[in-house]
Protein backbone atom coordinates (compact mmCIF):
# COMPACT_ATOMS: atom_id res chain seq x y z
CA UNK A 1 -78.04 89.63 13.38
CA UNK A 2 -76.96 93.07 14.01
CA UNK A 3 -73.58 93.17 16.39
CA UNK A 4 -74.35 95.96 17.85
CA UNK A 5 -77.71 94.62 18.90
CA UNK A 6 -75.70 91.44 20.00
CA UNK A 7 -75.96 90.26 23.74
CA UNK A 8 -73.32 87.57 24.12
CA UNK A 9 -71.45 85.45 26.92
CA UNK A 10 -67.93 84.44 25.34
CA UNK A 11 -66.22 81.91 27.52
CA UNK A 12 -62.29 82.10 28.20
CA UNK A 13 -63.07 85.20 27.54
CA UNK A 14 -60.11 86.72 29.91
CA UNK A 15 -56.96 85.55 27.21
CA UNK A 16 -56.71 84.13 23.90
CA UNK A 17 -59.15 84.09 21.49
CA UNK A 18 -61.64 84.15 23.62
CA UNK A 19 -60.69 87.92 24.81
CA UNK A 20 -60.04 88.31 20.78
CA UNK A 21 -63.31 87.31 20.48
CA UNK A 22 -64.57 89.74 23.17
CA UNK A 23 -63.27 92.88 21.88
CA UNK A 24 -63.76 92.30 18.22
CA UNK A 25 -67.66 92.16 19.59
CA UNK A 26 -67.43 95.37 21.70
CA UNK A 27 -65.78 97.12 19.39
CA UNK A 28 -68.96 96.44 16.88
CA UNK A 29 -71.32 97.45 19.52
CA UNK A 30 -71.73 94.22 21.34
CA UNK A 31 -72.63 93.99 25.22
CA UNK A 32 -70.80 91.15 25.93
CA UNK A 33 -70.13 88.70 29.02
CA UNK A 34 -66.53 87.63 28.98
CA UNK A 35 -66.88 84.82 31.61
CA UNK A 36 -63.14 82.79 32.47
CA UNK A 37 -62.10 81.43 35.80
CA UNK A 38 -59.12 84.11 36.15
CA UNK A 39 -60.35 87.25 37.22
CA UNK A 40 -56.85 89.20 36.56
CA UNK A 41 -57.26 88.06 33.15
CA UNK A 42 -60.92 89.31 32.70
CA UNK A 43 -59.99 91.94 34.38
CA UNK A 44 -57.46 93.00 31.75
CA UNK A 45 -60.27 91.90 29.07
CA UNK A 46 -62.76 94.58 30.39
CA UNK A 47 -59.90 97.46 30.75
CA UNK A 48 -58.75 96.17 27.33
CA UNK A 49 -62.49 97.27 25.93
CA UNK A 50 -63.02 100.42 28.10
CA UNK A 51 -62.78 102.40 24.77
CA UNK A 52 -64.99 100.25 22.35
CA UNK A 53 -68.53 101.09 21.28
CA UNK A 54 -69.96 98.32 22.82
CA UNK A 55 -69.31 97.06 26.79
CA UNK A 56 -67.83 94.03 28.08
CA UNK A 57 -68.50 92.77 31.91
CA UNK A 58 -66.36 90.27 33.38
CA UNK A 59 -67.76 87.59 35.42
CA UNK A 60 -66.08 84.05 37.33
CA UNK A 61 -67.28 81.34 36.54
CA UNK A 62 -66.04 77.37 35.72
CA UNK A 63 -68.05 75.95 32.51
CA UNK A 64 -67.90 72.40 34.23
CA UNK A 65 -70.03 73.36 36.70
CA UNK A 66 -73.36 72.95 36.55
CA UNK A 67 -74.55 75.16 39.40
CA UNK A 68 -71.68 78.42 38.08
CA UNK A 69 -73.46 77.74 34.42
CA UNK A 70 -77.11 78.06 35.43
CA UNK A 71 -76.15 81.42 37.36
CA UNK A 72 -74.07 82.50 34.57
CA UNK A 73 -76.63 82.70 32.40
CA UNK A 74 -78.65 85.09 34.41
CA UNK A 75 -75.92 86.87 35.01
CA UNK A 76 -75.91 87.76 31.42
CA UNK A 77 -79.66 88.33 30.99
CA UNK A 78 -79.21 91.07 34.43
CA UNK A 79 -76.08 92.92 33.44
CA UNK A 80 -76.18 92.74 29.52
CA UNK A 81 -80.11 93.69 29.56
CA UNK A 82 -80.94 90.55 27.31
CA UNK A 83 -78.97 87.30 25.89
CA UNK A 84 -78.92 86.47 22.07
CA UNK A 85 -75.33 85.09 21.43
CA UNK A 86 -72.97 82.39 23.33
CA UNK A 87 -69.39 81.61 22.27
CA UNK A 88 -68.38 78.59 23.32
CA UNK A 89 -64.21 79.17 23.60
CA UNK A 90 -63.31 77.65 27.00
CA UNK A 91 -60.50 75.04 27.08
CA UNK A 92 -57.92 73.35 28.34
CA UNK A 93 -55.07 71.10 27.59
CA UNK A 94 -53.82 68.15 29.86
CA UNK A 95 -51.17 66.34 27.44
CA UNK A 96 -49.98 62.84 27.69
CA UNK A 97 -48.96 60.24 25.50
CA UNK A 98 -52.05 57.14 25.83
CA UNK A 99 -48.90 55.10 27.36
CA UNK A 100 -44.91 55.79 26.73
CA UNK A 101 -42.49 53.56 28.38
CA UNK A 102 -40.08 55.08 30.56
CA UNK A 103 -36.41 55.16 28.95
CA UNK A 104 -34.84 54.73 32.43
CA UNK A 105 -36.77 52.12 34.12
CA UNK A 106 -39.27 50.41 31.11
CA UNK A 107 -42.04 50.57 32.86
CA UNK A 108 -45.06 52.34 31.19
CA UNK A 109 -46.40 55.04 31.69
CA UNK A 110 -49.98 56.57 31.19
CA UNK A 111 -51.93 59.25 30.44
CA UNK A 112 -53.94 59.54 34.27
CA UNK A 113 -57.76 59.37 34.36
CA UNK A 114 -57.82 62.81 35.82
CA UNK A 115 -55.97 63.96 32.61
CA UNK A 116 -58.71 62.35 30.65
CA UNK A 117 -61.47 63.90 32.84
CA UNK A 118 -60.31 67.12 33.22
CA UNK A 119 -59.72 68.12 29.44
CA UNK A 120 -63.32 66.67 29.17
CA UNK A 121 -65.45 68.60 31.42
CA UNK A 122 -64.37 71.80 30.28
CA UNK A 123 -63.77 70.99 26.74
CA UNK A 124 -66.67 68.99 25.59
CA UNK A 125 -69.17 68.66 29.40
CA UNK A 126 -68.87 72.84 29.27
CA UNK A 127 -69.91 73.69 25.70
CA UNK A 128 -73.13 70.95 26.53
CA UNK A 129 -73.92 72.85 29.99
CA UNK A 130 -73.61 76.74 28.36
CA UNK A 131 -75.34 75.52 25.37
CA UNK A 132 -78.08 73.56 26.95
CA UNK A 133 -79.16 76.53 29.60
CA UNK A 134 -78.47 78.98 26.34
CA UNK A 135 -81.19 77.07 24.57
CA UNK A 136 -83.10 76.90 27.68
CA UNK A 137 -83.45 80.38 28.50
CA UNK A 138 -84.15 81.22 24.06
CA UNK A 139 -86.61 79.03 24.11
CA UNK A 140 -88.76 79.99 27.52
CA UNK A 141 -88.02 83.52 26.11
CA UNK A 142 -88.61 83.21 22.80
CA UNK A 143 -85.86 85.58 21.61
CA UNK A 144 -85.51 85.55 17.97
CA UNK A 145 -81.99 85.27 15.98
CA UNK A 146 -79.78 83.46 18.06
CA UNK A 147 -76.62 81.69 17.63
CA UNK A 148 -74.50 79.60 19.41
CA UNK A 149 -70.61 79.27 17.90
CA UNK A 150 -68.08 76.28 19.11
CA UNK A 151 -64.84 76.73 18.78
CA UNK A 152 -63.33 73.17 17.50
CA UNK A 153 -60.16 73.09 17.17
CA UNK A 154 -58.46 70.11 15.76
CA UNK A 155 -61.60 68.38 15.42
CA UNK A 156 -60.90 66.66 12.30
CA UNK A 157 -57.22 65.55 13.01
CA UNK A 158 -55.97 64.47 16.55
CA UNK A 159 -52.80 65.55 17.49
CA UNK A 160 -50.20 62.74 19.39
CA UNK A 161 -50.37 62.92 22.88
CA UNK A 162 -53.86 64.74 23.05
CA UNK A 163 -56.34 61.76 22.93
CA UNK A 164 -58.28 63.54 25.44
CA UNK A 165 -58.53 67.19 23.93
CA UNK A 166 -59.17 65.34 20.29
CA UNK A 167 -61.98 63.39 21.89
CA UNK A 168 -63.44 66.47 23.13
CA UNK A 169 -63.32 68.50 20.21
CA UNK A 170 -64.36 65.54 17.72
CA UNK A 171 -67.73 65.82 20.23
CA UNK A 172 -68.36 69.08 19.85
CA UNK A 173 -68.15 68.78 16.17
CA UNK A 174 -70.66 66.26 16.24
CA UNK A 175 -72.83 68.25 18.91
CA UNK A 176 -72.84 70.89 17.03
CA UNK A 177 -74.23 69.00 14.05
CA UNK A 178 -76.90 67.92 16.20
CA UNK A 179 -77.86 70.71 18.01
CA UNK A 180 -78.21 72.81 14.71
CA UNK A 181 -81.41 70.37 14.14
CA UNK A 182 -82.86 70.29 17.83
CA UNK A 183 -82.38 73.93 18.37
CA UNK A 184 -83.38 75.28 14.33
CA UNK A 185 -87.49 74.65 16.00
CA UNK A 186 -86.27 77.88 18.22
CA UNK A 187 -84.42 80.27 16.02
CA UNK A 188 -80.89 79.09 17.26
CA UNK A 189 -78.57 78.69 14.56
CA UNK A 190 -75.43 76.30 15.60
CA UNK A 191 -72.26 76.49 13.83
CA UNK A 192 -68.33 75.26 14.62
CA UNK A 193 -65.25 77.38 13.82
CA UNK A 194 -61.96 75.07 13.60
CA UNK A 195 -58.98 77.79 13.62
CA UNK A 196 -56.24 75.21 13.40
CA UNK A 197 -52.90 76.76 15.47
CA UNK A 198 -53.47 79.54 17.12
CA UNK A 199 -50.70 81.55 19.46
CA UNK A 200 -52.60 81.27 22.56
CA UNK A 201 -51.04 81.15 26.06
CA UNK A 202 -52.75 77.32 25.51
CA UNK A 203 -50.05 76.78 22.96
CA UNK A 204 -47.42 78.21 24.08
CA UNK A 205 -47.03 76.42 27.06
CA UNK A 206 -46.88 73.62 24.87
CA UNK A 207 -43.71 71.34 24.86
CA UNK A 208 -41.02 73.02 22.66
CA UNK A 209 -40.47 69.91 20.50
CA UNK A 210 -43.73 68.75 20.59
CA UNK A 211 -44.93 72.04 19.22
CA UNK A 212 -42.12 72.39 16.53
CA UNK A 213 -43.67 68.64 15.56
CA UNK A 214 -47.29 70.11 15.63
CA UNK A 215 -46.45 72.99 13.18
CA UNK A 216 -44.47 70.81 10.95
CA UNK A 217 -48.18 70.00 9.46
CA UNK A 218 -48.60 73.67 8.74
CA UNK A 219 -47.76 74.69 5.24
CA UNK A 220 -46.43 78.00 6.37
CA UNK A 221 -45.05 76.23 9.85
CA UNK A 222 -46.45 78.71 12.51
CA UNK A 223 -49.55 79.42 14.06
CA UNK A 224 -51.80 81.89 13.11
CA UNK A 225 -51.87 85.23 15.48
């Protein structure tokens, strides 16, 4: 696939990686939808791109929701003239220990069901929703050479206190697996990129000792930038 013949939505597309992501495409020629649900950050995404050979449009949107997806997606098709591409970099962390007793009183404390939930619907429910109306819209019409990437994370390796986020990402992993077999009938090739650490507003707002414990794992004990 050419890049500069690339028509792709990247999600969290307003900070991160996922504006990374965004103007490493632009700047190859890619139209691109950066889609996040902060507009001042896509907003600095798109004036961070106003010089590259390619375009980026910003557009609102929540990956958990079903409705904001389906629209999303013709959003793309409208203002990017076509859709061949979808990055699927959208995520959130809601930390908490499974259960931790409390050093003052002893009573135990858990990580909440809405913690659980949350991380889930736009870290493993969000990638399924883009993905499946991606794969939709490919196959009804029949664009050839396209490509969906997941962004996984620490897949492989949960991190203490993130049974929720490791769940999620240990799905994709195995999602994408899958749908590289369902979706190879339609030209969609599936893949999974697992960047380890990254300095991402995510990570920084990390605990400071829970962090320091995190890169201890690291052979050079930082996170890549």
């Amino acid at each position: 696939m050419e890049l500069a013949q690339t028509r792709a939505i990247v999600t969290g597309g307003g900070s991160g990686m996922g504006r990374e992501f965004t103007l490493a495409l632009a700047r190859a020629g890619a139209s691109v939808l950066a889609v996040d649900v902060d507009p001042a950050a896509l907003a600095a995404t798109v004036e961070a791109a106003s010089a590259a050979a390619g375009r980026v449009v910003g557009h609102q949107a929540d990956v958990s929701d079903e409705a904001q997806v389906t629209a999303m997606i013709g959003v793309a098709v409208e203002k990017l003239g076509g859709l061949n591409a979808l990055v699927n970099n959208a995520g959130i962390f809601r930390d908490g220990l499974l259960i931790r007793p409390d050093k003052d009183t002893g009573s135990i404390k858990k990580m909440s069901l809405q913690q659980w939930n949350q991380v889930i619907a736009v870290d493993l429910t969000g990638p399924f929703l883009c993905t499946r109306e991606f794969a939709a819209h490919i196959a009804t019409t029949k664009t050839p050479a396209s490509v969906v990437v997941n962004i996984s994370s620490v897949a492989r390796h949960g991190n203490p206190g993130q049974s929720n986020y490791s769940a999620a990402k240990a799905g994709l992993v195995a999602d994408t697996k899958l749908w590289a077999i369902e979706l190879a009938r339609y030209g969609i090739r599936v893949g999974a990129i697992a960047p380890g650490f990254v300095d991402t507003p995510i990570l920084q707002g990390m605990r400071p000792d829970v962090l320091e414990g995190m890169l201890k794992a690291v052979p050079l004990r930082r996170a890549a930038s």
